[in-house]
Every structure is written in C-alpha cells, then in structure tokens.
N, C-alpha and C. Protein backbone atom coordinates (compact mmCIF):
# COMPACT_ATOMS: atom_id res chain seq x y z
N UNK A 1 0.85 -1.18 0.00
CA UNK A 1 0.00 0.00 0.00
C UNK A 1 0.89 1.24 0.00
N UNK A 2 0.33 2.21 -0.69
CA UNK A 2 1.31 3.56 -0.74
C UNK A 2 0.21 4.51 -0.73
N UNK A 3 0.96 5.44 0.15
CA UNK A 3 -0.02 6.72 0.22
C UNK A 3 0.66 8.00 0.24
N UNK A 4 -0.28 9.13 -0.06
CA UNK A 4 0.40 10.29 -0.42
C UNK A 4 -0.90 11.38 0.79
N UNK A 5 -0.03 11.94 1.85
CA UNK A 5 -0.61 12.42 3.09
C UNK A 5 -0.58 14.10 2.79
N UNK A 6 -1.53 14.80 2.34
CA UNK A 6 -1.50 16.07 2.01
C UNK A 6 -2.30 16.76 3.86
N UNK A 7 -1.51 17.40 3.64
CA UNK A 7 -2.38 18.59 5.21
C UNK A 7 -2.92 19.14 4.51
N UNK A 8 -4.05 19.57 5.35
CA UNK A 8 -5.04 20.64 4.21
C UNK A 8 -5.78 21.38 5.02
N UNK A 9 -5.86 22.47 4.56
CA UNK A 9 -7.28 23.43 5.37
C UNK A 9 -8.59 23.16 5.48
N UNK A 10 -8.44 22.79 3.88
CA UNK A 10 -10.12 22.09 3.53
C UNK A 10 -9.83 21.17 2.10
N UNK A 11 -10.46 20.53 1.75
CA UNK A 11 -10.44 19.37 0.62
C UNK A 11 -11.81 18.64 0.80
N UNK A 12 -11.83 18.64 -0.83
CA UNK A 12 -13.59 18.20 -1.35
C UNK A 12 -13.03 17.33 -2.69
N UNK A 13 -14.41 16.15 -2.75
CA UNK A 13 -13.74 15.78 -3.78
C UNK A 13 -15.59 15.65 -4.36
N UNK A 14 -15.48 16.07 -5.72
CA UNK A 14 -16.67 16.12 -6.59
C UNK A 14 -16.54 15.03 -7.74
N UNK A 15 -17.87 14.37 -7.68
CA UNK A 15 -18.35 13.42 -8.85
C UNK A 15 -19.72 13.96 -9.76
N UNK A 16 -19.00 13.81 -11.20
CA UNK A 16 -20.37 14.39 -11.85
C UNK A 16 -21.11 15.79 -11.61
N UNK A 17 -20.33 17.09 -10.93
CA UNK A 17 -21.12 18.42 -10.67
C UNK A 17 -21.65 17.87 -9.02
N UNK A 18 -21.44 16.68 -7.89
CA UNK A 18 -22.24 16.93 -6.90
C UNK A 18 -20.61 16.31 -5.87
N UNK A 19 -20.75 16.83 -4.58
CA UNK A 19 -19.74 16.75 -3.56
C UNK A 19 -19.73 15.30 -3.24
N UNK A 20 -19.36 14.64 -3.71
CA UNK A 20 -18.94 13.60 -2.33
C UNK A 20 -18.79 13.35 -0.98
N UNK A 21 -17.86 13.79 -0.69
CA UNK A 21 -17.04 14.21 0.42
C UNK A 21 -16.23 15.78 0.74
N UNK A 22 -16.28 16.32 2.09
CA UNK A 22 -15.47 17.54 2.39
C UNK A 22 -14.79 16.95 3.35
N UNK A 23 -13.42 18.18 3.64
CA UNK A 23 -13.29 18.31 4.68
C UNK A 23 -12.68 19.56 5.19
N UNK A 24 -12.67 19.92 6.94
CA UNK A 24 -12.08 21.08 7.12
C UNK A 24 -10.32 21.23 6.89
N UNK A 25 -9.94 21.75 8.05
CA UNK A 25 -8.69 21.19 8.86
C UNK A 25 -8.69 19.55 8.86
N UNK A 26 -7.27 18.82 8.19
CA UNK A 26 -7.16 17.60 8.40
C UNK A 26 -6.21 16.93 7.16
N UNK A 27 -6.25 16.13 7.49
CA UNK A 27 -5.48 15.37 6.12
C UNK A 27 -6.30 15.01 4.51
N UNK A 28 -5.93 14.90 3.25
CA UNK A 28 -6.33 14.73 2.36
C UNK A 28 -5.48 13.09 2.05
N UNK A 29 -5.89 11.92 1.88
CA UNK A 29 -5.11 11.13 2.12
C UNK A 29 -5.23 10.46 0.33
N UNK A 30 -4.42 10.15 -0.27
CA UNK A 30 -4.50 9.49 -1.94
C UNK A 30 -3.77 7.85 -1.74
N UNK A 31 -4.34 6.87 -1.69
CA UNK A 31 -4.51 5.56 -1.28
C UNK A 31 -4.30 4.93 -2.37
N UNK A 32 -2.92 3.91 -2.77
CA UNK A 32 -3.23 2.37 -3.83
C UNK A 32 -2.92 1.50 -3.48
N UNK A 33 -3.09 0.67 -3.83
CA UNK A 33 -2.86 -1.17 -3.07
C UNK A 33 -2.35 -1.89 -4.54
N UNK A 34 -1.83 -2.57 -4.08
CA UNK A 34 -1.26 -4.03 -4.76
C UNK A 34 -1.86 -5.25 -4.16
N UNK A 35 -1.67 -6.03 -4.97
CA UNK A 35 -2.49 -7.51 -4.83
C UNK A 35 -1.50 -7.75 -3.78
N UNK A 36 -0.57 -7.55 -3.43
CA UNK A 36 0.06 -8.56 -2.32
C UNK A 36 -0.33 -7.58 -1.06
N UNK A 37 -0.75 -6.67 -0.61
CA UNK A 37 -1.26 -5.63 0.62
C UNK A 37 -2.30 -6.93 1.39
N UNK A 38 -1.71 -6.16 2.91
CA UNK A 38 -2.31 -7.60 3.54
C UNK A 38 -3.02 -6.71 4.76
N UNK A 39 -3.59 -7.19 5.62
CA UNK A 39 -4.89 -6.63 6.56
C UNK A 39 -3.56 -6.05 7.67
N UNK A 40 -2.58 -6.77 7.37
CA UNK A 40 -1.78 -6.18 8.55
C UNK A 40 -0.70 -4.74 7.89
N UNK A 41 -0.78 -4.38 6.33
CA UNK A 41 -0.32 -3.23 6.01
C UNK A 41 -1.59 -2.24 6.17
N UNK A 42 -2.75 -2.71 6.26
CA UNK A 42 -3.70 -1.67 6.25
C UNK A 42 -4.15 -0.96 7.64
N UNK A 43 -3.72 -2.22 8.34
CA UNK A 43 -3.60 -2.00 10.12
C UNK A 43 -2.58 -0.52 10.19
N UNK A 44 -1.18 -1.15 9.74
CA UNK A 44 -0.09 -0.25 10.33
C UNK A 44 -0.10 1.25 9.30
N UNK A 45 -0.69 1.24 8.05
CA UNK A 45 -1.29 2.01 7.40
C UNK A 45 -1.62 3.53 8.34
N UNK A 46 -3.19 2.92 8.44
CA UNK A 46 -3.92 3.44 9.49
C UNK A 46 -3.62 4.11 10.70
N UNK A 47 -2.82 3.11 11.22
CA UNK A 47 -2.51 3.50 12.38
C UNK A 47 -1.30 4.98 12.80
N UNK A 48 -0.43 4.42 11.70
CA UNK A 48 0.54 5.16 11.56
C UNK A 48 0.08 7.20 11.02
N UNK A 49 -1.19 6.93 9.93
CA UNK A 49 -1.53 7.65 9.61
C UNK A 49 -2.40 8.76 10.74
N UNK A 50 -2.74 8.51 11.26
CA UNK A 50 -3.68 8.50 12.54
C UNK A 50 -2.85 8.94 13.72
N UNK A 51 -2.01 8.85 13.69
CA UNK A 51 -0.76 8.89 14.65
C UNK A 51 0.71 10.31 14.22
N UNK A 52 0.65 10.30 13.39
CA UNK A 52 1.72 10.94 12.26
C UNK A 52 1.49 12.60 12.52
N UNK A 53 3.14 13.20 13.77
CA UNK A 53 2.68 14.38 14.08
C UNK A 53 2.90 15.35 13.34
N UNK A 54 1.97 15.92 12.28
CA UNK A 54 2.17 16.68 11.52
C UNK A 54 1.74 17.68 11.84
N UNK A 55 1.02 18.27 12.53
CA UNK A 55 0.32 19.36 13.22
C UNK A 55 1.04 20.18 14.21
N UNK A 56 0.79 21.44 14.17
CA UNK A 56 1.94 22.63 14.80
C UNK A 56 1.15 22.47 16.64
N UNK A 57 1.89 22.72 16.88
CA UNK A 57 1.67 22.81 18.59
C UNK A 57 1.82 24.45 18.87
N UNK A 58 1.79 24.77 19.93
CA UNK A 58 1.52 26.39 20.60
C UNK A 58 2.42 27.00 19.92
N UNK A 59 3.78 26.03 20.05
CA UNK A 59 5.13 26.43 19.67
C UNK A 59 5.63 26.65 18.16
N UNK A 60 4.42 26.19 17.13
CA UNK A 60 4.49 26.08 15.96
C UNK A 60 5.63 24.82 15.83
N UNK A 61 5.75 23.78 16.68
CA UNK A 61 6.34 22.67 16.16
C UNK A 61 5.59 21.67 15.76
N UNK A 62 5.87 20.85 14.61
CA UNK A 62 4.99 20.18 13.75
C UNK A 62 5.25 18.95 15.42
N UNK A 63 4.19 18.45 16.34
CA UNK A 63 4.09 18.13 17.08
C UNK A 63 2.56 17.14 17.21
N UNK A 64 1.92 17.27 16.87
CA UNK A 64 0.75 17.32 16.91
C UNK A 64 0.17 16.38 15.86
N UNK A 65 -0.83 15.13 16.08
CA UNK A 65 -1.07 14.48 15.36
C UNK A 65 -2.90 14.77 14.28
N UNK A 66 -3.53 14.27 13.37
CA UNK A 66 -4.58 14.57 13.53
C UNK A 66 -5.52 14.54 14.10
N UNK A 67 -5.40 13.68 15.15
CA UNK A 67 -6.43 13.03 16.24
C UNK A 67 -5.98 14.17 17.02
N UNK A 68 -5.06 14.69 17.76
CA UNK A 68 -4.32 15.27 18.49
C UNK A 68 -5.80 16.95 18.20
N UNK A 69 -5.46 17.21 16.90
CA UNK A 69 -5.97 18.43 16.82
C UNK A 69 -7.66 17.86 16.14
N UNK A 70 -7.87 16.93 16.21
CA UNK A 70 -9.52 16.85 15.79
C UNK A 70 -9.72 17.11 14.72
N UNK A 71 -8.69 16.79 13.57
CA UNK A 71 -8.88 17.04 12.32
C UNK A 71 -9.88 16.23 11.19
N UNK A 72 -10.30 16.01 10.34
CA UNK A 72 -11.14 15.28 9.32
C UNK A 72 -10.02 14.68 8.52
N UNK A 73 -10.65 13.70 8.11
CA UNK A 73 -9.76 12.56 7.00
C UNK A 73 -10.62 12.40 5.83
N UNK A 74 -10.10 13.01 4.72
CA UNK A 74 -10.72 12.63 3.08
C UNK A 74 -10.07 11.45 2.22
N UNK A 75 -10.40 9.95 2.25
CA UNK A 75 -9.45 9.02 1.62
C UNK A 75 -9.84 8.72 0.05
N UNK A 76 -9.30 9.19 -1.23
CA UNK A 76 -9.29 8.91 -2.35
C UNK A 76 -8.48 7.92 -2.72
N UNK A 77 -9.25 6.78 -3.57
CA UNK A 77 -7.98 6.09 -3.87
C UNK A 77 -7.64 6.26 -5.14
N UNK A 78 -6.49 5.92 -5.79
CA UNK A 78 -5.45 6.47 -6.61
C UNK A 78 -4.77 5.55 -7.39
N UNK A 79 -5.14 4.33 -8.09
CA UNK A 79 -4.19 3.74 -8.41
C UNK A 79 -3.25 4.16 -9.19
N UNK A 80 -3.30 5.34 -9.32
CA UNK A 80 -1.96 5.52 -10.64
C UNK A 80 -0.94 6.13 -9.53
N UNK A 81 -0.58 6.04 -7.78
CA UNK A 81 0.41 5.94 -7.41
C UNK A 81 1.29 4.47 -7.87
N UNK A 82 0.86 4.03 -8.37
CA UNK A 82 2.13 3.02 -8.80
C UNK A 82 2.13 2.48 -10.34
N UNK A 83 2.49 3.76 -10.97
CA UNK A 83 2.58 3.89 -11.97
C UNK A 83 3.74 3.48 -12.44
N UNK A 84 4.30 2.93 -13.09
CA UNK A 84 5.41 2.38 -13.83
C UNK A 84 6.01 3.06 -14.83
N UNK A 85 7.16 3.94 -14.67
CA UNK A 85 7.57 5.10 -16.01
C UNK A 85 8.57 4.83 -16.53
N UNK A 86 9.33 3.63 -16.46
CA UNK A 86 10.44 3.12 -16.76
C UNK A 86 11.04 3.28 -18.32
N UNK A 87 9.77 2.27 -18.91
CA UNK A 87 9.94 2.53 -20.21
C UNK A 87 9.16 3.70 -20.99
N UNK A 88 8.98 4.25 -21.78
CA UNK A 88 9.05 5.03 -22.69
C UNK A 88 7.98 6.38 -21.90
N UNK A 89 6.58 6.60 -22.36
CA UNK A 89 6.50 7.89 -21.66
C UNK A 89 4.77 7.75 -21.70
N UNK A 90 4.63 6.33 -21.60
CA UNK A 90 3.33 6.03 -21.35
C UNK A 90 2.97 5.12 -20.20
N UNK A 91 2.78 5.42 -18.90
CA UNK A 91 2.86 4.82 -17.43
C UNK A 91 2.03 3.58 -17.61
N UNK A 92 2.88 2.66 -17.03
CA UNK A 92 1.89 1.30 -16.63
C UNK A 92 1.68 1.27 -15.21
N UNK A 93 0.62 0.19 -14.90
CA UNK A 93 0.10 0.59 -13.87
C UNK A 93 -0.24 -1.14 -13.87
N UNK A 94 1.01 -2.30 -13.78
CA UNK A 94 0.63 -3.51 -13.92
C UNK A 94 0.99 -3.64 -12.17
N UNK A 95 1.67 -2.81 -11.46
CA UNK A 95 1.65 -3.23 -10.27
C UNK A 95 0.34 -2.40 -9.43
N UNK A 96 -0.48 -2.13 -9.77
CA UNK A 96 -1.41 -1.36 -9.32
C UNK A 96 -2.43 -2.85 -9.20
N UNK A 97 -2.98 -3.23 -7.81
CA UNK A 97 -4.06 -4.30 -7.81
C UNK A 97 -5.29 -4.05 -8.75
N UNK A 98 -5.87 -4.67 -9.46
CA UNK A 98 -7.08 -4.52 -10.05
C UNK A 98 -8.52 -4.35 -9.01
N UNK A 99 -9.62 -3.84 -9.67
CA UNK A 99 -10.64 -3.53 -8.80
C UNK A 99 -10.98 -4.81 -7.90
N UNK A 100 -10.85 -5.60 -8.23
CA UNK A 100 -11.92 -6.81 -7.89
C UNK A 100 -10.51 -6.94 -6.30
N UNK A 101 -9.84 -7.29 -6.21
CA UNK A 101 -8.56 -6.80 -5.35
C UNK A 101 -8.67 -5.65 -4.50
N UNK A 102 -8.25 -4.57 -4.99
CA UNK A 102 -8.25 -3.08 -4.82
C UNK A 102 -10.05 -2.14 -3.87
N UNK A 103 -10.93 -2.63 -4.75
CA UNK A 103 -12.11 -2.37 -4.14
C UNK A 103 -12.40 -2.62 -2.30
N UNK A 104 -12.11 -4.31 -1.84
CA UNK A 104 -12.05 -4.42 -0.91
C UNK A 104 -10.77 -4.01 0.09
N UNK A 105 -9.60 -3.35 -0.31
CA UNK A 105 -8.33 -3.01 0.28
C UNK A 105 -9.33 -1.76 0.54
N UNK A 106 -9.53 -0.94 -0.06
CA UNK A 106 -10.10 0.52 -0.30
C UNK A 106 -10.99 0.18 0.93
N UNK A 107 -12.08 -0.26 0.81
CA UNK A 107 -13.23 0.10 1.76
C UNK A 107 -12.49 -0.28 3.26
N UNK A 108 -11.66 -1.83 3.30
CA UNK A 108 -11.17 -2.02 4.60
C UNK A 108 -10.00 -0.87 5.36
N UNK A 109 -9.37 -0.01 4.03
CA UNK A 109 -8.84 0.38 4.67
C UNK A 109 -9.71 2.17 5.10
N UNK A 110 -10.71 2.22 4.92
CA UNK A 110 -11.48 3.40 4.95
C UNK A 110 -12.02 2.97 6.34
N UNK A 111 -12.38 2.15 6.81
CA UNK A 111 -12.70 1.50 7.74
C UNK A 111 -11.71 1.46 9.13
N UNK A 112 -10.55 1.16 8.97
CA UNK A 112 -9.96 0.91 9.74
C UNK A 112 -9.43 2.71 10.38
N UNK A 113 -9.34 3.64 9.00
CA UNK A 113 -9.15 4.84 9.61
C UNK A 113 -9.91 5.50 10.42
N UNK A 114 -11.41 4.70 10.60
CA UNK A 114 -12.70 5.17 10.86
C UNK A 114 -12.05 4.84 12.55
N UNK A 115 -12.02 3.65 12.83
CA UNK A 115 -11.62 3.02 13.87
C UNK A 115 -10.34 3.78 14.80
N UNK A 116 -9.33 4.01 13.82
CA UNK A 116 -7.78 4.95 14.46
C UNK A 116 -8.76 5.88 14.57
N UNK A 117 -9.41 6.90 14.00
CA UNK A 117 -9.88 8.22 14.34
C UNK A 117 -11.10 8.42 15.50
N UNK A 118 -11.40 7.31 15.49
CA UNK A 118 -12.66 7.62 16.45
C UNK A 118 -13.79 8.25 15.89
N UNK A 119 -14.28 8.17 14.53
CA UNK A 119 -14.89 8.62 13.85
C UNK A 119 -15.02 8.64 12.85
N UNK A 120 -16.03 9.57 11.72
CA UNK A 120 -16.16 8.89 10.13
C UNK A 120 -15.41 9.96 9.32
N UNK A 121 -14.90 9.11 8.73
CA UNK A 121 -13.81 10.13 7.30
C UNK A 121 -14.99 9.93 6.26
N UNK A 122 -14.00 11.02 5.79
CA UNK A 122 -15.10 10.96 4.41
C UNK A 122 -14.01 10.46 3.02
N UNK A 123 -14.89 9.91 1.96
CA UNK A 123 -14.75 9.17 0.74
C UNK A 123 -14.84 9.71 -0.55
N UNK A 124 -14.00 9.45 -1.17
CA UNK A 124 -14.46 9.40 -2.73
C UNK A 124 -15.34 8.58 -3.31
N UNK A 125 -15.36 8.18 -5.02
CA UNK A 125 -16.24 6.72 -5.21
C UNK A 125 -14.90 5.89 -5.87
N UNK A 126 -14.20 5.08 -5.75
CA UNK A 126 -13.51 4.19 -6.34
C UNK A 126 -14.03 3.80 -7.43
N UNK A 127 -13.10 4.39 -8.36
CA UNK A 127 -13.19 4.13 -10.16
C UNK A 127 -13.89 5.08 -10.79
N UNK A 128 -14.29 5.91 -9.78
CA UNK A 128 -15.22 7.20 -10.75
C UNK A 128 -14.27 7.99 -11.08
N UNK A 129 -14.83 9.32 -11.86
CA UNK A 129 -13.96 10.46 -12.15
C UNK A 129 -14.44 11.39 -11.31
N UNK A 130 -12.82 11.86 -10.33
CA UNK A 130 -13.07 12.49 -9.22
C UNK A 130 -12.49 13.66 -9.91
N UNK A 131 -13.02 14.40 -9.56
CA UNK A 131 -12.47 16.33 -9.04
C UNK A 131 -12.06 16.52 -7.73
N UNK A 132 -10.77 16.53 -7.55
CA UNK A 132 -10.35 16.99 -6.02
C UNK A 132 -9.62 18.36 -5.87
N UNK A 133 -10.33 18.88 -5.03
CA UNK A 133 -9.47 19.87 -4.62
C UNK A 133 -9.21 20.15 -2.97
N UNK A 134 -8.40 20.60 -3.38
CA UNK A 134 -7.81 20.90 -1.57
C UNK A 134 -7.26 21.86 -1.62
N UNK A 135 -6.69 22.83 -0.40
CA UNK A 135 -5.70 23.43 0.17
C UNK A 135 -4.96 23.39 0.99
N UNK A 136 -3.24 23.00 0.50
CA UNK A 136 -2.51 22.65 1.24
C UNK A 136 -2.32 23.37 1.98
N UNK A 137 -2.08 22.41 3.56
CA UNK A 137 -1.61 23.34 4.40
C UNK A 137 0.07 23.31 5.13
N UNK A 138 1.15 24.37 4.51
CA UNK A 138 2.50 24.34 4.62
C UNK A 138 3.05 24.74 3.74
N UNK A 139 3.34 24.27 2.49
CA UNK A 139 2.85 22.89 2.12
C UNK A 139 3.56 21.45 2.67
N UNK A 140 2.70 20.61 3.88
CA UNK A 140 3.29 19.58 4.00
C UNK A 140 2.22 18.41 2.98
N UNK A 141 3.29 17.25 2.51
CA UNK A 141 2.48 16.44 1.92
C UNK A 141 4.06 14.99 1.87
N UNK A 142 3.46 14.01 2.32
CA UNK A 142 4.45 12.88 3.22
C UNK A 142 3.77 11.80 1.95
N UNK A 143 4.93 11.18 1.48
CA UNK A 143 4.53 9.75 0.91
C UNK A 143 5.08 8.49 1.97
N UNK A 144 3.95 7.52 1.94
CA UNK A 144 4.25 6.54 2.87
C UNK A 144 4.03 5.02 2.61
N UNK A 145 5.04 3.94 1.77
CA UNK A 145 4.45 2.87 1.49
C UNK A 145 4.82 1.70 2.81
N UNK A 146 3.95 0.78 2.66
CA UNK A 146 4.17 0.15 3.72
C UNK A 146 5.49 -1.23 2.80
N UNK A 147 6.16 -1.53 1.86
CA UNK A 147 6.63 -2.02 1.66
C UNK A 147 8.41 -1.57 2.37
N UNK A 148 8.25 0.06 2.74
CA UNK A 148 9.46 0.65 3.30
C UNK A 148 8.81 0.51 4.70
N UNK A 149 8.30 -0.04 5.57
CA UNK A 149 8.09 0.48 6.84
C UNK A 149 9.01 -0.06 8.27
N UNK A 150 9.54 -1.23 7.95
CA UNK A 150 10.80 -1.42 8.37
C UNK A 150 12.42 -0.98 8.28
C-alpha cells in the first residue's frame, strides 16, 4: 500500500457536478494497493496515519497528530500511485491491484481509519472520475508505502 498524506485546510472531492465528500482542517489522504497488501499493512497504514505528528503545537512545532488536533480525514484512492515510467513515456500501472482486489483493500482500509480516528472520514467513489481539490496546508504532503516500513 502507498499513500500520499497532504495537510489541508479544507479538501472536497466532486463526482459528476455533486460533492462527495469535504473536509475542514485535516489530512487529504490518496490511497493504492497491490495484490500482495495484507490486513496487517492496512492496520499499520492506518494506524501510523492516525498517529503521524504533523500538526503545529503552541510552539508552531509540527508536534501534533490529527487526532491530536480533531482534524477530518478525506481518503481517495489512486491507483496511478504506482505507476510504472520506466519505459518510454506512457505509465503502466501492472503493479497497481485490479478492482476486484483493490475495491475491498479501499473500503477495509477506509474503515480501519474510521476506527484509528474515532470517527467517520469521508470518501471518494472508487473508479469514478473524481475532481479533487484541496488546500494545502504548509505545504506539507508525506509519501508513505508500507513495503518501506521497516
């Protein structure tokens, strides 16, 4: 699993002209899985994400986690983080899990952030055409795969 952790002020993601999902203050999170992602990368995923002090304290030191400051979680998933650019200048995307795969990584791991946060994040639709926008906030924005987490 690989993810791309944007801070944000606010982030919305639109399908078809109607909102999906918002959020305020909080993370904007862009989510892909591979067929080999296992319940225990989506655990430490989560957890880690949930945990991860990116947030300024009194002192303006990035100290502070999103739970810490009561922030919102927006999770889009993304398979073209594992895009393949090796050869020529048209990305493959053969390490990217397919839906039938990918669909249930997605919801379990939407789930499990529900669980680290103590509450409900909000969603994109997996496989639709999303409009996202956000505003970074810093700009911090952290990539995190769990294949590096040791």
């Amino acid at each position: 699993m690989r993810i791309v952790i944007q801070r944000v002020t606010q982030a919305a993601v639109e399908i078809e002209g109607s909102t999906k999902g918002q959020i305020g203050p909080g993370l904007l999170l862009l989510a892909g899985f591979t067929s080999d992602d296992t319940e225990e990368d989506l655990k430490w995923m989560a957890g880690k994400v949930a945990a991860l002090r990116i947030f300024s304290d009194d002192e303006g030191k990035m100290n502070l986690s999103v739970k810490d400051v009561d922030g919102d979680v927006l999770v889009i998933s993304q398979f073209t983080l594992y895009a393949n650019t090796k050869k020529g200048n048209r990305p493959s995307y053969i390490n990217a899990a397919p839906p039938a795969v990918s669909i249930p990584l997605y919801e379990r791991f939407v789930q499990l952030m529900e669980e680290a946060m103590g509450k409900p994040v909000q969603t994109g639709e997996f496989g639709a055409d999303m409009k996202v926008s956000l505003l970074n906030d810093g700009p911090v924005t952290i990539t995190i795969d769990t294949k590096n987490k040791e």
